[in-house]
C-alpha atoms as a PDB file:
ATOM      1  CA  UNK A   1      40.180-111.879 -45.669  1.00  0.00           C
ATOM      2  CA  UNK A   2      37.545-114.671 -45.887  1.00  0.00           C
ATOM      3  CA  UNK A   3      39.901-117.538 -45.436  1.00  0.00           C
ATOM      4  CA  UNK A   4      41.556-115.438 -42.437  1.00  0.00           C
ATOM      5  CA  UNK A   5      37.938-115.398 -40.470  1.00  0.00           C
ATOM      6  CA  UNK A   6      36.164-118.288 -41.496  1.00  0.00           C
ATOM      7  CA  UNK A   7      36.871-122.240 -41.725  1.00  0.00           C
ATOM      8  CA  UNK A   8      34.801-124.747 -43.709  1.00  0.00           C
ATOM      9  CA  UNK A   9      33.453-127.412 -40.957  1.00  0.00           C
ATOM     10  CA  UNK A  10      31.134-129.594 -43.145  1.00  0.00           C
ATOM     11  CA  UNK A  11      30.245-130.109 -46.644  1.00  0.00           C
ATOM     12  CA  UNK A  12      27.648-131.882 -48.124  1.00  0.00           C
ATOM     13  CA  UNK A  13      24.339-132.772 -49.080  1.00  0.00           C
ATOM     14  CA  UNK A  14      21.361-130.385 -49.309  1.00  0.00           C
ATOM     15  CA  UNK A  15      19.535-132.437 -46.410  1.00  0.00           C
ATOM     16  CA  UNK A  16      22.294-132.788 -44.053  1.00  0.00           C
ATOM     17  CA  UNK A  17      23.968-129.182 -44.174  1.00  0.00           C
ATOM     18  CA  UNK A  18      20.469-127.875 -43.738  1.00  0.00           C
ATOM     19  CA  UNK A  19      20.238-129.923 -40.200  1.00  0.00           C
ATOM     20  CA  UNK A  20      23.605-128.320 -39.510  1.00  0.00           C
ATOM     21  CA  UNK A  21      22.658-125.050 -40.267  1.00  0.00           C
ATOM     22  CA  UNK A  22      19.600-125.262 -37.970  1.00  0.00           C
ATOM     23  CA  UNK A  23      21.543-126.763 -35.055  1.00  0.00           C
ATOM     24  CA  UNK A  24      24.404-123.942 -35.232  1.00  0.00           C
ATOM     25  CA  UNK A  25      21.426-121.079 -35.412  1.00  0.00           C
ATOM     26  CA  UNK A  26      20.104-122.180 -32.565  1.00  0.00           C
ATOM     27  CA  UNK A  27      23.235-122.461 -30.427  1.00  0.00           C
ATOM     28  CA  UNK A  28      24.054-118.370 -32.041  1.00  0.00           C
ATOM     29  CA  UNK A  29      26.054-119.661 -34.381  1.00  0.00           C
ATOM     30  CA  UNK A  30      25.468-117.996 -38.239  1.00  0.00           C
ATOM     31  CA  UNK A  31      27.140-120.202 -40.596  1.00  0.00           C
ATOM     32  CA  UNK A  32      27.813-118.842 -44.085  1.00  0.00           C
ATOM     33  CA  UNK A  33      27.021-121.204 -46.717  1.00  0.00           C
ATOM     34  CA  UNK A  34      28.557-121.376 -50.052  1.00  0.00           C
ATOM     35  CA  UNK A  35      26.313-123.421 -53.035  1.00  0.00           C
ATOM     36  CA  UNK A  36      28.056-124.757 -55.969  1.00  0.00           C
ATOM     37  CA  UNK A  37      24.687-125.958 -57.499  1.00  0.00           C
ATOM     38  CA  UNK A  38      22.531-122.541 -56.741  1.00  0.00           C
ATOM     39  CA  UNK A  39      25.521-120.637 -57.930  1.00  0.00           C
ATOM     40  CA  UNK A  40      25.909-122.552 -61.135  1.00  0.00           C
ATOM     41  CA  UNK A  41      22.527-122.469 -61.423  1.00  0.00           C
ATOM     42  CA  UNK A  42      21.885-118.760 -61.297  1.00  0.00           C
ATOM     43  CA  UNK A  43      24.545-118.599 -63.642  1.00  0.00           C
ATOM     44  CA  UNK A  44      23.163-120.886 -66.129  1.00  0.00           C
ATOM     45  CA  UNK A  45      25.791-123.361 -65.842  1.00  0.00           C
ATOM     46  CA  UNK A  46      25.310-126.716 -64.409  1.00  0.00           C
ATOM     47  CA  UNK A  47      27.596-128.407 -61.661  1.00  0.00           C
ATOM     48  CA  UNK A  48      28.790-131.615 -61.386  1.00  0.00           C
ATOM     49  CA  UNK A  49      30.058-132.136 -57.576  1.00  0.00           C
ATOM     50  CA  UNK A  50      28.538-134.953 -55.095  1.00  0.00           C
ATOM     51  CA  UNK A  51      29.021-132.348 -52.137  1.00  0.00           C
ATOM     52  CA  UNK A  52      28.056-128.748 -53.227  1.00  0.00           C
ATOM     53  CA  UNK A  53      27.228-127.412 -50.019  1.00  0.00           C
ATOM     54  CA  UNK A  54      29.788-125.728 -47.773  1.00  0.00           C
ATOM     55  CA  UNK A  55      29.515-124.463 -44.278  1.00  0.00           C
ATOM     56  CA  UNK A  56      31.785-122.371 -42.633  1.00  0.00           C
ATOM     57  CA  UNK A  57      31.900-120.821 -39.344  1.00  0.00           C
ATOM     58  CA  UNK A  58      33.953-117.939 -37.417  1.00  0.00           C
ATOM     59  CA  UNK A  59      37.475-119.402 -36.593  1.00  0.00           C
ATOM     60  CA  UNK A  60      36.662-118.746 -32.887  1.00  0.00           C
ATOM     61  CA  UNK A  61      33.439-120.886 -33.379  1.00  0.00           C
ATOM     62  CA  UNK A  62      35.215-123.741 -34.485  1.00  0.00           C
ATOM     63  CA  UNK A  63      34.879-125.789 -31.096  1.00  0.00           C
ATOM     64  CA  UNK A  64      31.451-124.755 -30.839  1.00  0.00           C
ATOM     65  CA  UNK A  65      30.548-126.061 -33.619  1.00  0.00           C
ATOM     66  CA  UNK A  66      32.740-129.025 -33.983  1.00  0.00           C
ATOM     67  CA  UNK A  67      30.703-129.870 -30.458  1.00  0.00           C
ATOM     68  CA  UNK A  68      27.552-129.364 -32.113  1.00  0.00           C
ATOM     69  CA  UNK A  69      28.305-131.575 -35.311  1.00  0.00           C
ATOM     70  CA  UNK A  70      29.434-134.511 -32.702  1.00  0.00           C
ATOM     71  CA  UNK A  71      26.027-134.458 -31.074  1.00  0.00           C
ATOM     72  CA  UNK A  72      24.799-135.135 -34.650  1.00  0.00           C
ATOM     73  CA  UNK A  73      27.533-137.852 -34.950  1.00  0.00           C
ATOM     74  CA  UNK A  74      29.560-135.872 -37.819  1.00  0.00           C
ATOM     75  CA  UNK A  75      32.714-134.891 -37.734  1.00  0.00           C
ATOM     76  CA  UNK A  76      34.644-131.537 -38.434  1.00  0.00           C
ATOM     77  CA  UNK A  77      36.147-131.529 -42.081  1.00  0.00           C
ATOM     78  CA  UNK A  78      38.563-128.925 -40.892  1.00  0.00           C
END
């Protein structure tokens, strides 16, 4: 069901997907985020990955928020 609703538009560093996750907000997008290195913290193992962050959006969001990530000159993974 999650793969059916939601697409992954970005991922990345800590610093960036935080800017992207304040631009969405405040167009009414709510991105869910999925962290490698929170979750493998929490579960006391540690992760090796350059991009840990992932943000994905509603599929009908997509243009949205591929228009939104151009303004910030970065491009839909997706």
């Amino acid at each position: 069901m999650f793969k059916e609703n939601y697409s992954k538009i970005f991922q990345g560093s800590f610093i960036i997907t935080n800017r992207i996750i304040s631009e969405l907000e405040n167009n009414n997008i709510s991105p869910l985020i999925k962290n490698e290195i929170e979750s493998g913290r929490l579960a006391g193992f540690g992760v090796v990955d350059s991009h840990p962050i992932s943000v994905y959006v509603f599929k009908d969001e997509i243009e949205k928020a591929n228009n939104i990530l151009a303004q910030l000159g970065i491009h839909l993974i997706s």
